[in-house]
N, C-alpha and C. Protein backbone atom coordinates (compact mmCIF):
# COMPACT_ATOMS: atom_id res chain seq x y z
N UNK A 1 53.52 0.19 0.14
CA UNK A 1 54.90 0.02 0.55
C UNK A 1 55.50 -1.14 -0.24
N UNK A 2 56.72 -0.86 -0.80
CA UNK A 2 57.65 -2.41 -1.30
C UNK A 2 57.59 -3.31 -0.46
N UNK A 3 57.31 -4.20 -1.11
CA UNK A 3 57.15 -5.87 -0.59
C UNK A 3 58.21 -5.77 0.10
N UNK A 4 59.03 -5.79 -0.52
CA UNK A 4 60.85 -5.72 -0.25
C UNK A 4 61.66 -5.44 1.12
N UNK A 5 60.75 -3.72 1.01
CA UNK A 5 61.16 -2.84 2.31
C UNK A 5 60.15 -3.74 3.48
N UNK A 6 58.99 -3.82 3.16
CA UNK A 6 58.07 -4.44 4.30
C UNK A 6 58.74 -6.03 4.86
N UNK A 7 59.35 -6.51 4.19
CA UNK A 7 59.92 -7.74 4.51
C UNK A 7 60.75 -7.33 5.51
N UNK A 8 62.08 -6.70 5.14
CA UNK A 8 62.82 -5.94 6.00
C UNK A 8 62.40 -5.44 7.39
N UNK A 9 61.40 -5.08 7.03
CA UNK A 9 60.88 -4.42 8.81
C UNK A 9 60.25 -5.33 9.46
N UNK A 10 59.49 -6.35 9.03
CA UNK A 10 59.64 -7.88 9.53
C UNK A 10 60.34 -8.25 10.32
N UNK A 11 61.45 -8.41 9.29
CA UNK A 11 62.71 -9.07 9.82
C UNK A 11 63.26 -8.31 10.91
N UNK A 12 63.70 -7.35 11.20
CA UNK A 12 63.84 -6.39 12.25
C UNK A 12 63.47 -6.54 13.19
N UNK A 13 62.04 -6.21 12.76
CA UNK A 13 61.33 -6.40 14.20
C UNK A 13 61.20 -7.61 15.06
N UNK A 14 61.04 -8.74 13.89
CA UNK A 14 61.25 -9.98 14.72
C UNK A 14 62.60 -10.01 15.35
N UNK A 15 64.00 -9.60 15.25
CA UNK A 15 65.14 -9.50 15.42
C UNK A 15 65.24 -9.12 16.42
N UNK A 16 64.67 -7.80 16.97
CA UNK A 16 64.71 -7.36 18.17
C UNK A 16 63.89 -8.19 19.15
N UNK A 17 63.43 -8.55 18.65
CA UNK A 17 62.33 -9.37 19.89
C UNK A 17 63.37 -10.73 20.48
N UNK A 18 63.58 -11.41 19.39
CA UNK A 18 64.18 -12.50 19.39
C UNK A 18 65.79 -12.33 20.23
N UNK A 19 65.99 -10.82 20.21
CA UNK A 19 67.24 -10.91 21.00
C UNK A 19 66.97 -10.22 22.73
N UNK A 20 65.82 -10.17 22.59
CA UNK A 20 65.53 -9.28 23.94
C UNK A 20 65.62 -9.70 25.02
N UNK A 21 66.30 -9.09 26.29
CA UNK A 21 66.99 -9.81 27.30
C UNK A 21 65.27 -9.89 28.25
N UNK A 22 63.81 -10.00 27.67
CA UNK A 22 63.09 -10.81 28.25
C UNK A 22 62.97 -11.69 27.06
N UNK A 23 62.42 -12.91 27.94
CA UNK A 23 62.55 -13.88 27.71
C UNK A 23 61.17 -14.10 27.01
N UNK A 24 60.32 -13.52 27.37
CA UNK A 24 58.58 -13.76 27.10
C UNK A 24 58.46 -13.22 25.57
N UNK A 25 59.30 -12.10 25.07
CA UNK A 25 59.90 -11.20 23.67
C UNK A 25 60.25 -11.87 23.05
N UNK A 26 60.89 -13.05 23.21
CA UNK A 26 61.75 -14.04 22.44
C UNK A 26 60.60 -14.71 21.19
N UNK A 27 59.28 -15.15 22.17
CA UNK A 27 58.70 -16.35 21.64
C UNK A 27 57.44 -15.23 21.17
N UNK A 28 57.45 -14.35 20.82
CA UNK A 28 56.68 -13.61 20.13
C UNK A 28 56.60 -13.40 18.58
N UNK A 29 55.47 -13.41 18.05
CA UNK A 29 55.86 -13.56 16.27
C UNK A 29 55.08 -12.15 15.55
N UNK A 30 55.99 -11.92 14.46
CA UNK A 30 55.38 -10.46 14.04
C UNK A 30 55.10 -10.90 12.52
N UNK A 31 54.46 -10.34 11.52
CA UNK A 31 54.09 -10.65 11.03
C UNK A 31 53.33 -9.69 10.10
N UNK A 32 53.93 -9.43 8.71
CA UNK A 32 53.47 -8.19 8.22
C UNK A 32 52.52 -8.24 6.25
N UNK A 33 51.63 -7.83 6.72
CA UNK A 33 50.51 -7.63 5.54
C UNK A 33 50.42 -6.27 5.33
N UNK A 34 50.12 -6.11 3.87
CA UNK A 34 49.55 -4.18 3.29
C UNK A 34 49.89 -3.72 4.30
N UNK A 35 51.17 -3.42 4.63
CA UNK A 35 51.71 -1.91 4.92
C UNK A 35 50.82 -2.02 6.72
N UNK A 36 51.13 -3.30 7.33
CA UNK A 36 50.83 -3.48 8.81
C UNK A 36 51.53 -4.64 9.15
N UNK A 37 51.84 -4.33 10.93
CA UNK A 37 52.74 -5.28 11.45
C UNK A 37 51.49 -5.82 12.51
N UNK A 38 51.51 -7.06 12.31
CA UNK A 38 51.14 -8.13 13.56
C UNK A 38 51.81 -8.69 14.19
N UNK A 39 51.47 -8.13 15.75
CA UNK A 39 52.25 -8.89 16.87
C UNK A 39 51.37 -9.49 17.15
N UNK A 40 51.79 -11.10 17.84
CA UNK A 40 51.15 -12.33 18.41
C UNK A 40 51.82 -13.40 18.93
N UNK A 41 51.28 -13.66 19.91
CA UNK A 41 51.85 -15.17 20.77
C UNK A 41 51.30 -14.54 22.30
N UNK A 42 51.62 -15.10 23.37
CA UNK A 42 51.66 -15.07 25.03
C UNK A 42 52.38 -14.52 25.64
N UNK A 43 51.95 -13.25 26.47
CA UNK A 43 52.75 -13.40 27.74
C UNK A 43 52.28 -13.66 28.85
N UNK A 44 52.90 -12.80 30.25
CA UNK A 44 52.10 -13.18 31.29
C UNK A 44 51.71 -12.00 32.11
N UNK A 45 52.10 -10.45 30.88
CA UNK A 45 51.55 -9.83 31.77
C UNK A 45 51.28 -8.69 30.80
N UNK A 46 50.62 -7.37 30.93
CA UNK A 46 49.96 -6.31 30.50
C UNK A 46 51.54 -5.38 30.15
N UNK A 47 52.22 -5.81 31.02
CA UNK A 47 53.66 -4.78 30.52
C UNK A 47 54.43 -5.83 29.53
N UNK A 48 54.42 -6.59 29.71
CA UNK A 48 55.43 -7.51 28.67
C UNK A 48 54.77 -6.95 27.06
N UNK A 49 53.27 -6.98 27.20
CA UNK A 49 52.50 -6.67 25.90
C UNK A 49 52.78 -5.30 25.24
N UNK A 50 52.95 -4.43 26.68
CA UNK A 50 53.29 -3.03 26.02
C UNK A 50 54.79 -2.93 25.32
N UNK A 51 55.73 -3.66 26.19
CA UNK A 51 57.20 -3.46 26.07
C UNK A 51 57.02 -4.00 24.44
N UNK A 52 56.58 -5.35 24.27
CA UNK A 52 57.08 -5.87 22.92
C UNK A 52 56.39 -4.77 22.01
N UNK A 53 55.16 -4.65 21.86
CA UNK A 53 54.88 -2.96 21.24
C UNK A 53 55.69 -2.30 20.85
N UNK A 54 56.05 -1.91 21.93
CA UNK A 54 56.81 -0.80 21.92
C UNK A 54 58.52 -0.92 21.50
N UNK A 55 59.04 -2.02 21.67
CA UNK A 55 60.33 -2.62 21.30
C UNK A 55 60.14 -2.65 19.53
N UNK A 56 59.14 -3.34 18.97
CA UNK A 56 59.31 -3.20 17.85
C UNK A 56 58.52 -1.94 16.97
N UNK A 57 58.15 -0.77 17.57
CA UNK A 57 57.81 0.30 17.06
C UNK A 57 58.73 1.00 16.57
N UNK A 58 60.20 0.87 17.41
CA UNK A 58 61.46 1.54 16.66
C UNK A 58 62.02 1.49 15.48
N UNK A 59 61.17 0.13 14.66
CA UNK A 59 61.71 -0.42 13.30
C UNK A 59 60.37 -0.37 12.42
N UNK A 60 59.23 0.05 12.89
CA UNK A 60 58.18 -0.18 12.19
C UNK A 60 57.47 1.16 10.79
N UNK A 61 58.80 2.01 10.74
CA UNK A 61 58.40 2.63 9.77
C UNK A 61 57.30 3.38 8.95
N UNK A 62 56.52 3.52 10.29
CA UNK A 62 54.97 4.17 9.80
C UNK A 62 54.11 2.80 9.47
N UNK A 63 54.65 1.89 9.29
CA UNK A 63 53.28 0.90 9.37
C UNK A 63 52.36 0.67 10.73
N UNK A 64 51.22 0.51 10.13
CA UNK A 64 50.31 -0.07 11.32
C UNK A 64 50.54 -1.01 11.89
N UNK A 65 50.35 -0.92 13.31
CA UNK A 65 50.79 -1.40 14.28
C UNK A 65 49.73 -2.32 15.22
N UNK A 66 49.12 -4.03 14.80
CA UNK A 66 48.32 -4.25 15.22
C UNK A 66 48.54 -5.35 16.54
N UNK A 67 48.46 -5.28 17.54
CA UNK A 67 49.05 -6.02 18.58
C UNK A 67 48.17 -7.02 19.34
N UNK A 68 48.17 -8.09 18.65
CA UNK A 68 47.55 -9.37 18.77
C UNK A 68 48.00 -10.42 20.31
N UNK A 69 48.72 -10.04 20.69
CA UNK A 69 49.39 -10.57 22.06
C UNK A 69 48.42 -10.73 23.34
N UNK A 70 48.27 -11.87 23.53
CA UNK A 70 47.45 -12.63 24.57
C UNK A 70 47.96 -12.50 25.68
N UNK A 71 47.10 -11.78 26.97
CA UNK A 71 48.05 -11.72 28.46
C UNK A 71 47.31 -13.14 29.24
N UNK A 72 47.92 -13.80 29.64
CA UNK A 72 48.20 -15.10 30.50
C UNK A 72 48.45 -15.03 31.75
N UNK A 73 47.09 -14.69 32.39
CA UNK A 73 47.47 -14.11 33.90
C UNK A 73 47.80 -16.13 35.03
């Protein structure tokens, strides 16, 4: 994949997170290598982990999707 385009979906994806009316989405970081996105940081629960997933799957363009997000019971 272009460096270029992969930057872009980065940026996106962090975008959506960063505007998401949860709050736990906000402080989440994505993070993209060879044609894969890393999600990572805390929440406090097993759905917050799925939602951000799944929030930035809408921009992720066929890249792999590796979801590093720590639940904080």
């Amino acid at each position: 994949m272009n460096i270029n385009i992969q930057t872009e979906i980065v940026t996106a994806a962090s975008k959506l997170l960063a505007d998401s009316t949860v709050r736990e989405l906000r402080h989440l970081r994505v993070d993209g290598t060879a044609n894969q996105l890393n999600l990572s940081g805390r929440v406090r629960s097993y759905y917050h982990k799925q939602l951000a997933q799944e929030t930035i799957r809408r921009v992720s363009c066929g890249m792999r999707m590796v979801n590093r997000v720590k639940v904080e019971t």
